[in-house]
Protein backbone atom coordinates (compact mmCIF):
# COMPACT_ATOMS: atom_id res chain seq x y z
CA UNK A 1 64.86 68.68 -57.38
CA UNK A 2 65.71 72.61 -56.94
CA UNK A 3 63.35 74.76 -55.07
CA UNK A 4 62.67 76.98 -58.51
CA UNK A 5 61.16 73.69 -60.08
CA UNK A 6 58.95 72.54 -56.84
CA UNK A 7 57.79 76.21 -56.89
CA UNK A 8 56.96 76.38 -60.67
CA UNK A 9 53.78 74.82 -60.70
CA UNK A 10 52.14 77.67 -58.26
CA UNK A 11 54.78 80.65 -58.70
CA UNK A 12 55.76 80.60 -62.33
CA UNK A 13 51.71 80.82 -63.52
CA UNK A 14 51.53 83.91 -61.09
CA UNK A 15 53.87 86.70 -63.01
CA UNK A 16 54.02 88.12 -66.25
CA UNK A 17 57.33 87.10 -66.69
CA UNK A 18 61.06 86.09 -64.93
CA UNK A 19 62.13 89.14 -64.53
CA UNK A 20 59.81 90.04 -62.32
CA UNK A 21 60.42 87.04 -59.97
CA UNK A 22 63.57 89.31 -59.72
CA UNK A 23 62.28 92.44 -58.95
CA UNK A 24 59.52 91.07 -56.52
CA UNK A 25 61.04 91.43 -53.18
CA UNK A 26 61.44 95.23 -53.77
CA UNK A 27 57.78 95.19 -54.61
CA UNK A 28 56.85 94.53 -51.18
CA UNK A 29 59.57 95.75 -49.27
CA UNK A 30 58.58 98.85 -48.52
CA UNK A 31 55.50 97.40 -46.65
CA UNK A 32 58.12 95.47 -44.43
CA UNK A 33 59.20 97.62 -41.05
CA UNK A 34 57.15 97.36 -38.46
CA UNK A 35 55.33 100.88 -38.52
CA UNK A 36 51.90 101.27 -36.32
CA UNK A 37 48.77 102.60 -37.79
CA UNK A 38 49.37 105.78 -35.12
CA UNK A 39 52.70 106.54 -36.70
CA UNK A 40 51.66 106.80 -40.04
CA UNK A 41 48.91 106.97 -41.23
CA UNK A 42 49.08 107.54 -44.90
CA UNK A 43 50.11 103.96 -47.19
CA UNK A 44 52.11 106.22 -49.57
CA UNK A 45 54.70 107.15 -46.54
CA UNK A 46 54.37 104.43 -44.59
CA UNK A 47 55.72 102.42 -47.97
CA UNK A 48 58.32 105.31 -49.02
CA UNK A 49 59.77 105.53 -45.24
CA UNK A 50 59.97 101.66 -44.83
CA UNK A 51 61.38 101.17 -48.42
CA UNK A 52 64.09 103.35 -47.51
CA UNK A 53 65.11 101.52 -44.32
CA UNK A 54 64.37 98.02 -46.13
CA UNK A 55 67.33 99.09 -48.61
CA UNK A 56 69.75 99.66 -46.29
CA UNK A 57 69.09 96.33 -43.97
CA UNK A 58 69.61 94.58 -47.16
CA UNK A 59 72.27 96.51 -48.83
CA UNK A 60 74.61 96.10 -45.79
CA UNK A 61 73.93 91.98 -45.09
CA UNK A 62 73.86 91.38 -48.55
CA UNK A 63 76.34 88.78 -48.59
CA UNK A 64 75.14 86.76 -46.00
CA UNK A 65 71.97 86.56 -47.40
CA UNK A 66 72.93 85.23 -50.68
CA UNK A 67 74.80 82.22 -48.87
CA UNK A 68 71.81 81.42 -46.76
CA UNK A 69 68.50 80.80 -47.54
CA UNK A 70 67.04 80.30 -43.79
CA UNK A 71 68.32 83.42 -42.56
CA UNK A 72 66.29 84.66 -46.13
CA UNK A 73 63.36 83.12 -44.89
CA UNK A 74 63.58 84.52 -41.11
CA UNK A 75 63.99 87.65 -42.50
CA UNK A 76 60.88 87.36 -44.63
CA UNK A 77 59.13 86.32 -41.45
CA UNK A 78 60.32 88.83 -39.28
CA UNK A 79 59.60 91.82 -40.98
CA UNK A 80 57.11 90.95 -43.95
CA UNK A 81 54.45 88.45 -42.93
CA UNK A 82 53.38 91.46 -39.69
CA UNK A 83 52.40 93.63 -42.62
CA UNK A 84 50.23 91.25 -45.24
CA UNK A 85 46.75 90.03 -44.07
CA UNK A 86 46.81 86.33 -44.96
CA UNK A 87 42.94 85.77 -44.26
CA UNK A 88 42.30 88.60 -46.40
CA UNK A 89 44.74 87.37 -49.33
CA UNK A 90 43.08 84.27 -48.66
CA UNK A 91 39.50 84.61 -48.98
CA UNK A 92 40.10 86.46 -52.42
CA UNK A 93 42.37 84.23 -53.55
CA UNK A 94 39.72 81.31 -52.84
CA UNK A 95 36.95 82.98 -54.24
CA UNK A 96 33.33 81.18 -53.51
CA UNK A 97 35.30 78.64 -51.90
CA UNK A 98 36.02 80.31 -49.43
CA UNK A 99 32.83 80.90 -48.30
CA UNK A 100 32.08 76.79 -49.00
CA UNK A 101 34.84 75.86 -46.67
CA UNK A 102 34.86 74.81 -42.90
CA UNK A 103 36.23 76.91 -40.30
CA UNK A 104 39.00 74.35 -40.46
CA UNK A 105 39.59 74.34 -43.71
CA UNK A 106 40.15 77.67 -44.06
CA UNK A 107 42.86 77.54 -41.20
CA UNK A 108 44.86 75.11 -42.83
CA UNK A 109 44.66 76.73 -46.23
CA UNK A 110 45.65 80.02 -44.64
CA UNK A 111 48.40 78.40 -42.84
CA UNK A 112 49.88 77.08 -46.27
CA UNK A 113 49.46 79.67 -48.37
CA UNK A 114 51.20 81.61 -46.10
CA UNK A 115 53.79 79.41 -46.08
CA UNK A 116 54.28 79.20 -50.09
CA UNK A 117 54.11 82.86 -49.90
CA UNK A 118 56.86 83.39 -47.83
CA UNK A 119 59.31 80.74 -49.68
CA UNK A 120 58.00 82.44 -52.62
CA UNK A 121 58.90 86.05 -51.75
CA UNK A 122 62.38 84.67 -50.02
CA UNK A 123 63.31 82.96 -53.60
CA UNK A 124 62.72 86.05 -55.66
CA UNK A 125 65.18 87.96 -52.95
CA UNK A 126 67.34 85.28 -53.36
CA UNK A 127 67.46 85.41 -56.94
CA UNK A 128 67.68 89.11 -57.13
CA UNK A 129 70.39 89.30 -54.79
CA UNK A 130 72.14 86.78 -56.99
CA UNK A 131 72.43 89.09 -60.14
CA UNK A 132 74.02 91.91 -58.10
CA UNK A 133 71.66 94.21 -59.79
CA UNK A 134 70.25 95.20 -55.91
CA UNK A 135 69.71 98.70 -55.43
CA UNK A 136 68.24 101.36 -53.94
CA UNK A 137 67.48 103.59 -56.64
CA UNK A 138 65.31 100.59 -58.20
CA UNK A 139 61.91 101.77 -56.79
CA UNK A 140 60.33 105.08 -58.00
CA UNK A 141 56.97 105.57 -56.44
CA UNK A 142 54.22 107.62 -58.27
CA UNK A 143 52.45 110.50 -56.87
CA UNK A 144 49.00 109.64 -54.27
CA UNK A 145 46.18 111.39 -52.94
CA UNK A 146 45.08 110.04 -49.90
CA UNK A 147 41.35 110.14 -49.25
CA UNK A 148 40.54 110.56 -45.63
CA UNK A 149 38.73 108.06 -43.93
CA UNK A 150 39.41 105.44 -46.94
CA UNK A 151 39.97 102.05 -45.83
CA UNK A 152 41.82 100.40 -48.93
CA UNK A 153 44.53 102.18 -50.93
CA UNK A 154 46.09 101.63 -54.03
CA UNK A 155 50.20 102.94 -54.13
CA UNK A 156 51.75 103.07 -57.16
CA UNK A 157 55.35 102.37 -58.02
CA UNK A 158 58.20 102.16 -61.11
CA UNK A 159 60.49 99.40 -61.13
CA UNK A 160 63.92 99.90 -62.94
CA UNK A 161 65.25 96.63 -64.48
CA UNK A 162 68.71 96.03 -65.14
CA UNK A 163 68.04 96.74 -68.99
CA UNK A 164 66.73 100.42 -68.03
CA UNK A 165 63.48 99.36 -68.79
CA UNK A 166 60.37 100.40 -66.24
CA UNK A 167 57.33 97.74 -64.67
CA UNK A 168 54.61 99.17 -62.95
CA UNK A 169 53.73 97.85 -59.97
CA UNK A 170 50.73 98.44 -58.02
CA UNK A 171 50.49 97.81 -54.19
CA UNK A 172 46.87 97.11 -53.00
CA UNK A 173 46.24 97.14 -48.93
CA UNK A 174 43.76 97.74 -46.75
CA UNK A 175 43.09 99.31 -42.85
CA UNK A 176 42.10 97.26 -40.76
CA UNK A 177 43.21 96.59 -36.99
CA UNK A 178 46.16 95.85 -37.75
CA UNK A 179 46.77 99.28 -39.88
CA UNK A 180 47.47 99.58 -43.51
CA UNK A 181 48.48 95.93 -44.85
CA UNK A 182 49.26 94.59 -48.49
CA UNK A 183 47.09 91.69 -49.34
CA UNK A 184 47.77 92.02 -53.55
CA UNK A 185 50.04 93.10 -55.70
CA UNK A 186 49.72 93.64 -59.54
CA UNK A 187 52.32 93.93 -62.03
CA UNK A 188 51.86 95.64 -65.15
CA UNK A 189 47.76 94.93 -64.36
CA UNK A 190 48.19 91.29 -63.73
CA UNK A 191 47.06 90.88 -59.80
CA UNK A 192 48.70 88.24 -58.15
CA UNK A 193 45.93 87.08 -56.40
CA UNK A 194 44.47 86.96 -59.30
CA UNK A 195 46.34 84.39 -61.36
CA UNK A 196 46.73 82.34 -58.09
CA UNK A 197 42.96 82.12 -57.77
CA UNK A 198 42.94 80.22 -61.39
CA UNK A 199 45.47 77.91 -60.85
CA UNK A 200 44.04 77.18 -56.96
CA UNK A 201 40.76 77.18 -58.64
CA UNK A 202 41.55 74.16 -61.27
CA UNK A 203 43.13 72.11 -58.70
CA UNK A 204 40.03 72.36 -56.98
CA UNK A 205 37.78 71.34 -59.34
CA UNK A 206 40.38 68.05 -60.06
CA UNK A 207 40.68 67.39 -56.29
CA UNK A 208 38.28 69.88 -53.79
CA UNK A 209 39.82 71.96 -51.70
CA UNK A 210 41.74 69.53 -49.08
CA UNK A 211 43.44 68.22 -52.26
CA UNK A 212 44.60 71.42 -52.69
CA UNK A 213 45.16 72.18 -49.23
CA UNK A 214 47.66 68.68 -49.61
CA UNK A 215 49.33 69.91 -52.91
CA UNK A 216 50.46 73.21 -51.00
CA UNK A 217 51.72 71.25 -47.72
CA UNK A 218 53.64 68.46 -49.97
CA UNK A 219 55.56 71.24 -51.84
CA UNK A 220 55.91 73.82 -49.28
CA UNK A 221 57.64 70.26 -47.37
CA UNK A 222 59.77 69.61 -50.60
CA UNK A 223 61.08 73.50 -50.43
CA UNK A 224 62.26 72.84 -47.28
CA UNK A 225 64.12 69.81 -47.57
CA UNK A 226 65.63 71.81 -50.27
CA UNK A 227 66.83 74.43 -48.40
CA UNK A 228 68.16 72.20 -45.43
C-alpha cells in the first residue's frame, strides 16, 4: 500500500482536483520562515518575503528532497507547522464537535490532525518536486490593503500550472500570540477546512469522534511505515 492510497480517503476529498495536490506546497510556503509578529507586521509581506526565501531553500536541495521523504517531513516540521495554528484549524474543522468534546479529546484530535497535515503537505512537495515543474516564478500574489488593527487577513495569490493555466488561491490567517498564522486555505473558493469538516463530520456520525480520532492515528501509522 503507497502513501497516495492510505492518504486518499482524507486528502483526495479535500481539493478540487490533482493538480493542485501539486501546486499545494507553494500555497503555503510563503507562510514558512520563521518571521516574528515585531518584524513584520503586515500578512501580505510577511508571505511575499518568506516565499522568496522558501524558493531558494528548496530550489538549491532539490535533489535530496526528492530521494527522501523524512528529510521532506523534517522540513515541513521545521519551518511550517511554527506558522499554522492547529487548535484554530481544529476547532473549525470540527465544527459543534468541537465544542462537544473533552479537553482530552480535543488534544488527541489536534495531535493527529496535525500529523495528517503535515504528511499531507510533505506528499504534495514530494509530488511537485517529482514533475520538475518547481519554480519560483509559480506564485503571483494579488494586490492587499491591510486594515490596521485587523486580526484575520485574507492574502491572495495566482498559481501558474505547468499548462500556463492560473488557480487562485486564497491564504486565510489570523493574529494571535503567536503573530499572523495560516489556519485555511481555499483554492479556487473551495476551503480546505471546509471539505475536511464533511468528510470528519460523516465519520463521526458512523463512529463519534474517538472513532475518528482512531481512523486518523491508524493511517497517519500506515504513512509512516510507508515512508520507513
Amino acid at each position: 500500500m503507497n502513501r497516495i492510497h492510505i492518504l486518499s480517503r482524507f486528502c483526495r476529498a479535500a481539493l478540487p482536483g490533482p493538480r493542485v495536490l501539486l501546486v499545494l506546497w507553494v500555497v503555503l510556503a510563503p507562510a514558512l520562515r520563521p518571521v516574528s509578529a515585531q518584524t513584520v507586521e503586515s500578512p501580505d509581506v510577511l508571505m511575499q518575503h518568506t516565499a522568496q526565501t522558501m524558493f531558494k531553500a528548496i530550489e538549491h536541495d532539490q535533489a535530496n528532497l526528492s530521494r527522501h521523504p523524512q528529510q521532506v517531513y523534517a522540513l515541513v516540521e521545521r519551518v511550517l507547522v511554527p506558522h499554522v495554528d492547529f487548535n484554530r484549524a481544529a476547532h473549525w474543522v470540527l465544527g459543534h464537535y468541537w465544542r462537544q468534546a473533552s479537553r482530552t479529546q480535543r488534544a488527541r484530535f489536534v495531535a493527529q490532525f496535525h500529523t495528517l497535515l503535515v504528511r499531507f503537505y510533505s506528499n504534495a512537495l514530494m509530488a511537485l518536486l517529482g514533475t520538475n515543474g518547481f519554480s519560483a516564478d509559480m506564485l503571483r500574489f494579488l494586490p492587499y490593503t491591510h486594515v490596521s488593527g485587523a486580526r484575520e487577513a485574507v492574502v491572495r495569490s495566482l498559481i501558474r500550472q505547468p499548462n500556463g493555466t492560473e488557480v487562485q488561491v486564497d491564504y486565510i490567517l489570523h493574529h494571535g500570540r503567536a503573530g499572523w498564522q495560516v489556519y485555511d486555505v481555499t483554492v479556487e473558493g473551495i476551503s480546505l477546512i471546509i471539505t475536511y469538516r464533511s468528510s470528519f463530520a460523516a465519520e463521526i456520525r458512523k463512529n463519534g469522534l474517538n472513532g475518528l480520532i482512531l481512523t486518523l492515528a491508524r493511517h497517519n501509522r500506515q504513512l509512516l511505515a510507508v515512508d520507513r
